[in-house]
Protein backbone atom coordinates (compact mmCIF):
# COMPACT_ATOMS: atom_id res chain seq x y z
CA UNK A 1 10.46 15.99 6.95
CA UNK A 2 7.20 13.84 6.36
CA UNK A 3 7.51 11.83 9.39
CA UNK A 4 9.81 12.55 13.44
CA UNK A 5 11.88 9.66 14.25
CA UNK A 6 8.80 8.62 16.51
CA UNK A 7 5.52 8.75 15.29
CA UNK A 8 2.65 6.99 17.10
CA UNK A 9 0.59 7.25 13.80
CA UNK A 10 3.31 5.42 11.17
CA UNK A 11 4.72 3.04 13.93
CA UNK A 12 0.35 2.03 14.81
CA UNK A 13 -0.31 1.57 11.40
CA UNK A 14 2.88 -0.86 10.37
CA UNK A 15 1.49 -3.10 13.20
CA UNK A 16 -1.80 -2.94 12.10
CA UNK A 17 -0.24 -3.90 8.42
CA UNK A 18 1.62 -6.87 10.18
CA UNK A 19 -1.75 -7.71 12.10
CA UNK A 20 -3.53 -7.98 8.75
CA UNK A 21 -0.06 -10.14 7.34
CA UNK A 22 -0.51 -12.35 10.27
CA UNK A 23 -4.28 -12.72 9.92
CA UNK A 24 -4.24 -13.63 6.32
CA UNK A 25 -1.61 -15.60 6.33
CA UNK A 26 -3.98 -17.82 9.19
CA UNK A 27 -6.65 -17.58 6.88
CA UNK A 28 -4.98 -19.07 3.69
CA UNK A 29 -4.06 -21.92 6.42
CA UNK A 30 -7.49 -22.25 7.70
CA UNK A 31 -9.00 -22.73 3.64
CA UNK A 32 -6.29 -25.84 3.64
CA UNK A 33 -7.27 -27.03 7.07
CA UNK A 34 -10.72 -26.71 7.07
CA UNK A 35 -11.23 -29.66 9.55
CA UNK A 36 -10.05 -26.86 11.93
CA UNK A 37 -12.25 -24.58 10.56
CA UNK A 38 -13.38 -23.32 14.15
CA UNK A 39 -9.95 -23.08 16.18
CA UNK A 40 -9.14 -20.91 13.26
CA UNK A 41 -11.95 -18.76 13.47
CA UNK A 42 -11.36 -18.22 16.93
CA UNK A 43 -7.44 -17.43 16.42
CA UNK A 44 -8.72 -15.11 13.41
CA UNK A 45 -11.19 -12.95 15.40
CA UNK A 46 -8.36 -12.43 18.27
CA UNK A 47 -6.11 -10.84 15.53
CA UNK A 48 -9.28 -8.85 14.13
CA UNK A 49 -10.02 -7.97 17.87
CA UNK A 50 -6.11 -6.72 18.03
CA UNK A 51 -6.64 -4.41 15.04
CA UNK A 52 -9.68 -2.73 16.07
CA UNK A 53 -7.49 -1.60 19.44
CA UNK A 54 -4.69 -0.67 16.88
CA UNK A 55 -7.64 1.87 15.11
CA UNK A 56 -8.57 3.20 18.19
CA UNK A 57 -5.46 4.00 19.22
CA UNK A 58 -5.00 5.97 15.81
CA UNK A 59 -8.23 7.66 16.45
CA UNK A 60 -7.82 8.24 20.10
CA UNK A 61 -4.16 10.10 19.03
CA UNK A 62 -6.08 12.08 16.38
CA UNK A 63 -8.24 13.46 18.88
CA UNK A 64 -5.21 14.57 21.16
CA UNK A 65 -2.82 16.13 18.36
CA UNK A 66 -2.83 19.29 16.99
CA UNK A 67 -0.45 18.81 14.22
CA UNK A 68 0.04 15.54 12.10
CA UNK A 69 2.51 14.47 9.73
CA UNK A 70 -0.31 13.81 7.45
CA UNK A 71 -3.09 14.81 6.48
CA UNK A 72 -5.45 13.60 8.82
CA UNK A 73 -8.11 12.05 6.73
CA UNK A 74 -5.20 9.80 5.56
CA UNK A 75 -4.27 8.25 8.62
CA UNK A 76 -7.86 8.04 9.42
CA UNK A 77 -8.60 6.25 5.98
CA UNK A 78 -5.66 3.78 6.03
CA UNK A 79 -5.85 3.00 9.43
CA UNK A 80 -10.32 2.31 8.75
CA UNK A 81 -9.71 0.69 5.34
CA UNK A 82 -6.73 -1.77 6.61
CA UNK A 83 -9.10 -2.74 9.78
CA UNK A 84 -11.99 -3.14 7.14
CA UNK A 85 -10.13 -5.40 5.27
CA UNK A 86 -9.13 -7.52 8.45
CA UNK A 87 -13.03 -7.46 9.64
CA UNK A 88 -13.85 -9.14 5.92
CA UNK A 89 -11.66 -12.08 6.56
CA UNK A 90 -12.78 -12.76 9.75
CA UNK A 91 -15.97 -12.61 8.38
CA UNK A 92 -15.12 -15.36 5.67
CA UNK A 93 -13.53 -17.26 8.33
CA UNK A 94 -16.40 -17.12 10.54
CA UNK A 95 -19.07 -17.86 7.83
CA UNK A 96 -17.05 -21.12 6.89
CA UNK A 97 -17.53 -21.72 9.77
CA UNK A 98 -20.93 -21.69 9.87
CA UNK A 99 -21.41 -22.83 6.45
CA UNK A 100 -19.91 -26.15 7.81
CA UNK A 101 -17.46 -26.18 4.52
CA UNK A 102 -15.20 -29.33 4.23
CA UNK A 103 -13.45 -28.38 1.43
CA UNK A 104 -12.52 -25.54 -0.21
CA UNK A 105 -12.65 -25.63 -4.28
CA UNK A 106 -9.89 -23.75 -6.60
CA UNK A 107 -11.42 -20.62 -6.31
CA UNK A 108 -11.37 -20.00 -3.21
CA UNK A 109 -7.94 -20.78 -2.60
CA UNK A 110 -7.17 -18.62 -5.54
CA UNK A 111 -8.93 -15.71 -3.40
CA UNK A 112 -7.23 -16.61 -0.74
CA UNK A 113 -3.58 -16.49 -2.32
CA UNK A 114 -4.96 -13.29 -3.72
CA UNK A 115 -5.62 -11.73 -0.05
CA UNK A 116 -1.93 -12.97 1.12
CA UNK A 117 -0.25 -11.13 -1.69
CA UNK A 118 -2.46 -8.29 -0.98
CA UNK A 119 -1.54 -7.94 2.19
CA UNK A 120 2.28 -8.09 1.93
CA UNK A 121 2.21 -5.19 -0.85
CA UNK A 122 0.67 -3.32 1.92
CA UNK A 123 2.62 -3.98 4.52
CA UNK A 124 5.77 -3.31 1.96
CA UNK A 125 3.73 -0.40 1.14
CA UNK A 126 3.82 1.21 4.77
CA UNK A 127 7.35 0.33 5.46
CA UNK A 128 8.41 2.63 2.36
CA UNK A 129 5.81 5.22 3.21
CA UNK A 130 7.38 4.88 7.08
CA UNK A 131 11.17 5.60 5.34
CA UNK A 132 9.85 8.05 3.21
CA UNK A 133 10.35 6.25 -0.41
CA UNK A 134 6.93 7.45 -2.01
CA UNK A 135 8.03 7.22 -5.45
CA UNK A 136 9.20 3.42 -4.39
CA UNK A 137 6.10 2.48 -2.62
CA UNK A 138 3.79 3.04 -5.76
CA UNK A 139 4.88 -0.10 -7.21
CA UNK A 140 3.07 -2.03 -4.34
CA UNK A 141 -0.10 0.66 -5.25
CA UNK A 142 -0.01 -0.64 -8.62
CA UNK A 143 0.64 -4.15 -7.31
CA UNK A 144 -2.40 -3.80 -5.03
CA UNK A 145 -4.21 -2.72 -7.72
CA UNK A 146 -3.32 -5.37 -10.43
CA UNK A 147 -3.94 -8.33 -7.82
CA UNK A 148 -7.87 -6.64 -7.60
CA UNK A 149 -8.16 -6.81 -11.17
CA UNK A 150 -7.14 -10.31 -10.75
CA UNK A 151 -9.87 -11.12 -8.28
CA UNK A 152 -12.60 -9.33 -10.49
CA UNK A 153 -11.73 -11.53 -13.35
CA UNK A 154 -11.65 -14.59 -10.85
CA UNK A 155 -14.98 -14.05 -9.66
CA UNK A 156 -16.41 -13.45 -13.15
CA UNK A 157 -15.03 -17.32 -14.07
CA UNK A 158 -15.83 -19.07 -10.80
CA UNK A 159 -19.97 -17.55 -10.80
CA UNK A 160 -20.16 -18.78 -14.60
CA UNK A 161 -18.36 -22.15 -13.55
CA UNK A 162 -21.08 -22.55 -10.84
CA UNK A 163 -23.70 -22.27 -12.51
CA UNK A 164 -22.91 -24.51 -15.36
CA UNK A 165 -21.46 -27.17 -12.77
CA UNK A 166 -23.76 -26.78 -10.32
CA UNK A 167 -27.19 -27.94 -9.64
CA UNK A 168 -27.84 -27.77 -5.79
CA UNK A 169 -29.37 -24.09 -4.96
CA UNK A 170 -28.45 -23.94 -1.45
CA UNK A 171 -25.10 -24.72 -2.20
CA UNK A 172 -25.01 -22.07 -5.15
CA UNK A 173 -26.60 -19.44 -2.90
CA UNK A 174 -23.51 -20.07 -0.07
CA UNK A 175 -20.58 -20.74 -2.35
CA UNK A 176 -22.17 -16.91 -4.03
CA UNK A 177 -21.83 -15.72 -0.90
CA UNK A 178 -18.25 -16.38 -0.26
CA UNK A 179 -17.03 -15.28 -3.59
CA UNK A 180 -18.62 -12.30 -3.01
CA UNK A 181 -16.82 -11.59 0.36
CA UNK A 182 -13.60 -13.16 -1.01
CA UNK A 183 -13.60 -10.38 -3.99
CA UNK A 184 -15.07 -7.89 -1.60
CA UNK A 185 -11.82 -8.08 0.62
CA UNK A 186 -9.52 -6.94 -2.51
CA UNK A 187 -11.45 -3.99 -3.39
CA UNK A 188 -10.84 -2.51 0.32
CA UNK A 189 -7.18 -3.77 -0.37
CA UNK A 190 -7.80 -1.37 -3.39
CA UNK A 191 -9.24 1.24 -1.08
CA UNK A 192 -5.91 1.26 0.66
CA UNK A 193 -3.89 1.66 -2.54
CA UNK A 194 -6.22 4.65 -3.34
CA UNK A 195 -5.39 6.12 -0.33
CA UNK A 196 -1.55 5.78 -0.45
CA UNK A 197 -1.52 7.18 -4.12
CA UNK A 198 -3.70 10.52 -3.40
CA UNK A 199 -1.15 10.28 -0.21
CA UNK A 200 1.97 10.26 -2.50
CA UNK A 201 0.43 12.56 -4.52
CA UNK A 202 0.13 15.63 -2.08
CA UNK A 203 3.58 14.91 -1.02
CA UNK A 204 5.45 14.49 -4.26
């Protein structure tokens, strides 16, 4: 049996998926409301705030048990790499933020769609891993990693858009910047499907 009808390291980690659901789903609001680019923020960093406490809890329980229903470097990984891709949007939400951005071009909403579906293959991901259905979660792995192939042609196309649309360098160097981050946030969403694969893979 992979998992006991209770298990404080599956149930912490599906609400640590849902916190990351919840706080991309904000973001991909915030890049459409970006006159409320700071109460976002705010709201954003509360739900990264919530997901560090969901980590330690999965860290603090590793400490205390003997036996897990995993292999511990597992849980450890997916419950580091799902906070680490909740700490990278709250870092893009935060740097628009500072960046003062009024409006946010194609490409970033792109990467922001992106994120979203990212997110809800992982949660999908965990819920099959939680009921057992390995062989049915991979299609969310391979999900997870089609949508980061996605972004890396994305970010190819909007860096050779800039620079032959573009003429400001301050605004090149910022809108680099947040590409960057944007793409940066689906590899760690790729991280995650890594994880669940080798996971599946032991198991199988």
């Amino acid at each position: 049996m992979l998992f006991k009808k209770k298990d404080i390291f599956l149930e912490t980690l599906i609400l640590s998926a849902q916190n990351l659901k919840e706080s991309s789903d904000l973001f991909l609001e915030e890049i459409y409301n970006l006159h409320e680019v700071e109460e976002y923020a705010k709201k954003i960093k509360m739900l990264e705030d919530k997901g560090d406490e969901y980590t330690h809890t999965i860290i603090r329980a590793l400490n205390k048990t003997f036996i897990t229903p995993l292999e511990r470097e597992d849980i450890l990984g997916l419950a580091t790499k799902i906070d680490d891709v909740l700490d990278g949007i709250e870092e893009c939400a935060d740097r628009l933020c500072l960046y003062q951005v009024k409006e946010a071009d194609d490409y970033i909403k792109a990467f922001a769609q992106n994120i979203v579906k990212n997110a809800n293959e992982i949660i999908a991901a965990m819920n099959l891993l939680g009921q057992k259905k390995l062989q049915q979660m991979m299609k969310h792995v391979f999900r997870i990693n089609e949508l980061e192939n996605e972004a890396d042609h994305l970010l190819r196309e909007c860096i050779k858009d800039l620079f032959e649309k573009t003429d400001d360098p301050i605004l090149i160097i910022k809108k680099m910047q947040l590409y960057d981050m944007l793409e940066r946030i689906t590899d760690v969403c790729e991280d995650v499907a890594n994880i669940l694969e080798t996971l599946q893979m032991r198991n199988s």
